[in-house]
C-alpha atoms as a PDB file:
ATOM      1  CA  UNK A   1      -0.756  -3.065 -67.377  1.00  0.00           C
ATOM      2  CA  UNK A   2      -1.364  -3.322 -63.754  1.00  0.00           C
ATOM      3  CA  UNK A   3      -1.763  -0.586 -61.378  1.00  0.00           C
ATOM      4  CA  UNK A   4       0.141  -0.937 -57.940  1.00  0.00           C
ATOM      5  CA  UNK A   5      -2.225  -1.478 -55.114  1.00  0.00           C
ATOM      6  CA  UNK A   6      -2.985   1.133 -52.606  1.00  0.00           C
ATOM      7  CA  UNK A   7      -1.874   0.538 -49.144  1.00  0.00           C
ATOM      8  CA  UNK A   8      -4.518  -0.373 -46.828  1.00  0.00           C
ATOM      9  CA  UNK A   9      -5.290   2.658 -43.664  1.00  0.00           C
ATOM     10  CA  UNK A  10      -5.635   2.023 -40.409  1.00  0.00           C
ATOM     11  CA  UNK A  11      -9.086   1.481 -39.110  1.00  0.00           C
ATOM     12  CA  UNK A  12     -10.207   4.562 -37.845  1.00  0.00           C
ATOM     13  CA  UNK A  13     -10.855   3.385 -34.617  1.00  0.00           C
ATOM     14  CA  UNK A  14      -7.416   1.907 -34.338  1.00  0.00           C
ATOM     15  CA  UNK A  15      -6.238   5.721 -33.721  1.00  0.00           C
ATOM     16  CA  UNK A  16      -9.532   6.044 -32.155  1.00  0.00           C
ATOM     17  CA  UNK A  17      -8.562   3.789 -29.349  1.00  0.00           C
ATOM     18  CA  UNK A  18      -4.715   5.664 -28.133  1.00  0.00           C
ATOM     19  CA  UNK A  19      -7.246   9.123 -28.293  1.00  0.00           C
ATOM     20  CA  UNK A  20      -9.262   7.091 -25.744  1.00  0.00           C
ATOM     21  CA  UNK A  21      -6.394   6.206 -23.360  1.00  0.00           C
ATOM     22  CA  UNK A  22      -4.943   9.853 -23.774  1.00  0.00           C
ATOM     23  CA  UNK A  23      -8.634  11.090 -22.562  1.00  0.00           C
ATOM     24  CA  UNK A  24      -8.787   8.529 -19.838  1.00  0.00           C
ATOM     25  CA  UNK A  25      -5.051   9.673 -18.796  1.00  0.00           C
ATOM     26  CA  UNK A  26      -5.535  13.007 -19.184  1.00  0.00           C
ATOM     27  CA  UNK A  27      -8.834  13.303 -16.553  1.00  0.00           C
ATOM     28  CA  UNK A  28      -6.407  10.782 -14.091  1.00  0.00           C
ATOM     29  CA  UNK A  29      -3.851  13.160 -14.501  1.00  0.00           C
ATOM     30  CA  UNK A  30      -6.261  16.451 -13.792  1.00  0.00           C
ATOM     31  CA  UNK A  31      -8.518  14.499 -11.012  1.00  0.00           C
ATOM     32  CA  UNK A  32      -4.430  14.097  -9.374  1.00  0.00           C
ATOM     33  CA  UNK A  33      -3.816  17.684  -9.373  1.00  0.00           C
ATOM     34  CA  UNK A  34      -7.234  18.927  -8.106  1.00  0.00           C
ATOM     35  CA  UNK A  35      -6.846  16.008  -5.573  1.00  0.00           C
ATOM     36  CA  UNK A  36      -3.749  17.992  -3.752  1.00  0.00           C
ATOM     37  CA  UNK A  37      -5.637  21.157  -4.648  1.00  0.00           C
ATOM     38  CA  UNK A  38      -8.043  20.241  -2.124  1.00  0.00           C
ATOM     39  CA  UNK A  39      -5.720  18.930   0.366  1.00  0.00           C
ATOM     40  CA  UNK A  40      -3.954  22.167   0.473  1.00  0.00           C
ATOM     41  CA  UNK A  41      -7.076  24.488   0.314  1.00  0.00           C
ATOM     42  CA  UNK A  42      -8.011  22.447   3.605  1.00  0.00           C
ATOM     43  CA  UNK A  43      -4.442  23.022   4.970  1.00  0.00           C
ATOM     44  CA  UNK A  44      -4.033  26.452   4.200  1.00  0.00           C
ATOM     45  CA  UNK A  45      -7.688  28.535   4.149  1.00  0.00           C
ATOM     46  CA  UNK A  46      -8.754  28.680   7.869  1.00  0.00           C
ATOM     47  CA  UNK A  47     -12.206  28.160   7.551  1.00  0.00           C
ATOM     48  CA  UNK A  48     -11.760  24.912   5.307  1.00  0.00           C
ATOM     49  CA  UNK A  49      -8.684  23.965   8.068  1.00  0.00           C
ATOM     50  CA  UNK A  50     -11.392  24.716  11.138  1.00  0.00           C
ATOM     51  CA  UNK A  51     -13.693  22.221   9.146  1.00  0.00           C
ATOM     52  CA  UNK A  52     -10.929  19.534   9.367  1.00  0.00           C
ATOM     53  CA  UNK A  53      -8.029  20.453  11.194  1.00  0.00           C
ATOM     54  CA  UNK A  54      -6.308  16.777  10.333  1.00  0.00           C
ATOM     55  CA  UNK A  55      -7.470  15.783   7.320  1.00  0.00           C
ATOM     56  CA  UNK A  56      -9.812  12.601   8.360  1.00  0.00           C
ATOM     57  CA  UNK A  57     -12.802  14.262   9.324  1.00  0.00           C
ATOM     58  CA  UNK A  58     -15.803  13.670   7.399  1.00  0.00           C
ATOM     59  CA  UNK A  59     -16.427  17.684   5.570  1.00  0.00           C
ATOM     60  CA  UNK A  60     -12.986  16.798   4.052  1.00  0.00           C
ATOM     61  CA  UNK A  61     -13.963  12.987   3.007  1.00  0.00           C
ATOM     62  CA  UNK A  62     -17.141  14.487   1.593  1.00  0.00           C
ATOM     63  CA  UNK A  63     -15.244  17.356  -0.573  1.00  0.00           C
ATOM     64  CA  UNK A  64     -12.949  14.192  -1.951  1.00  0.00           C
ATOM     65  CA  UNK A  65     -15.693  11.884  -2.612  1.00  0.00           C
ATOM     66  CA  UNK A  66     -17.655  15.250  -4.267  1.00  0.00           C
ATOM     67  CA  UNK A  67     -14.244  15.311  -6.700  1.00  0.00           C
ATOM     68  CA  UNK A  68     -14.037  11.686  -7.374  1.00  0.00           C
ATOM     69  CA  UNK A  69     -17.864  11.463  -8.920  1.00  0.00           C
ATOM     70  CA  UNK A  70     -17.692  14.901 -10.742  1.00  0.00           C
ATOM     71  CA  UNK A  71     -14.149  12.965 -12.635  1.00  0.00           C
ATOM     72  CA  UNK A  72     -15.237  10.102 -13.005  1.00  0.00           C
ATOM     73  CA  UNK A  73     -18.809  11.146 -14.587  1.00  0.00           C
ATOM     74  CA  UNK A  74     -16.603  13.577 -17.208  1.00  0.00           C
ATOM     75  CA  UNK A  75     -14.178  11.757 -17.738  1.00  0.00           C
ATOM     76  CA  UNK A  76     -16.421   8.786 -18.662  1.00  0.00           C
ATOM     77  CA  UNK A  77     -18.821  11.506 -20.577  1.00  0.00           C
ATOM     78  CA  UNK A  78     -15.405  12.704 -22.538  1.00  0.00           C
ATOM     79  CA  UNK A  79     -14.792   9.161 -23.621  1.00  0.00           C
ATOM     80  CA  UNK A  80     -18.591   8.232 -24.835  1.00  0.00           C
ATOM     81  CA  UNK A  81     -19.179  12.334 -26.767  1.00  0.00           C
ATOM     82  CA  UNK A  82     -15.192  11.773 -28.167  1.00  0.00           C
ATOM     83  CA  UNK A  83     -16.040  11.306 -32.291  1.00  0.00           C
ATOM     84  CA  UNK A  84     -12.604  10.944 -34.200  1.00  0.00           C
ATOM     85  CA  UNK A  85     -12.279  13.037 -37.287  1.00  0.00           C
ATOM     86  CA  UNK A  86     -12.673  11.031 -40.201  1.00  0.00           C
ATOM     87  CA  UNK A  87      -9.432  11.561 -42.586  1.00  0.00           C
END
């Protein structure tokens, strides 16, 4: 008598690799927000909006680029430390 055969699973990292691209969209979605976060806290706070009063100046290119390298670094670190649970 012959037993049916099991269905092959999906490779693990098959799964692995949408987690990936929800990470990567996820930090692109959060680096967006924090983006217009800053551009309002320079708008709105006076001190920031003495800094740079219209939004070119270089304090306010240096806060952006500050953002940009802190999202990219976790963003890449999330993606390298992300293990998928084996099931």
């Amino acid at each position: 008598m012959q037993f049916p055969r099991r269905a092959k699973r999906a490779h693990p990292l098959a799964y692995a690799k949408g987690c990936w691209i929800y990470l990567v969209s996820a930090a692109i979605a959060l680096y967006l927000n924090v983006f217009v976060l800053v551009i309002q806290a320079f708008l709105k706070i006076p001190a920031l909006h003495a800094l740079a009063p219209n939004g070119n100046e270089p304090p306010f290119a240096v806060v952006q680029a500050i953002t940009l390298v802190l999202f990219v670094i976790g963003g890449f670190l999330a993606v390298r430390r992300y293990r998928p649970v084996a099931g």
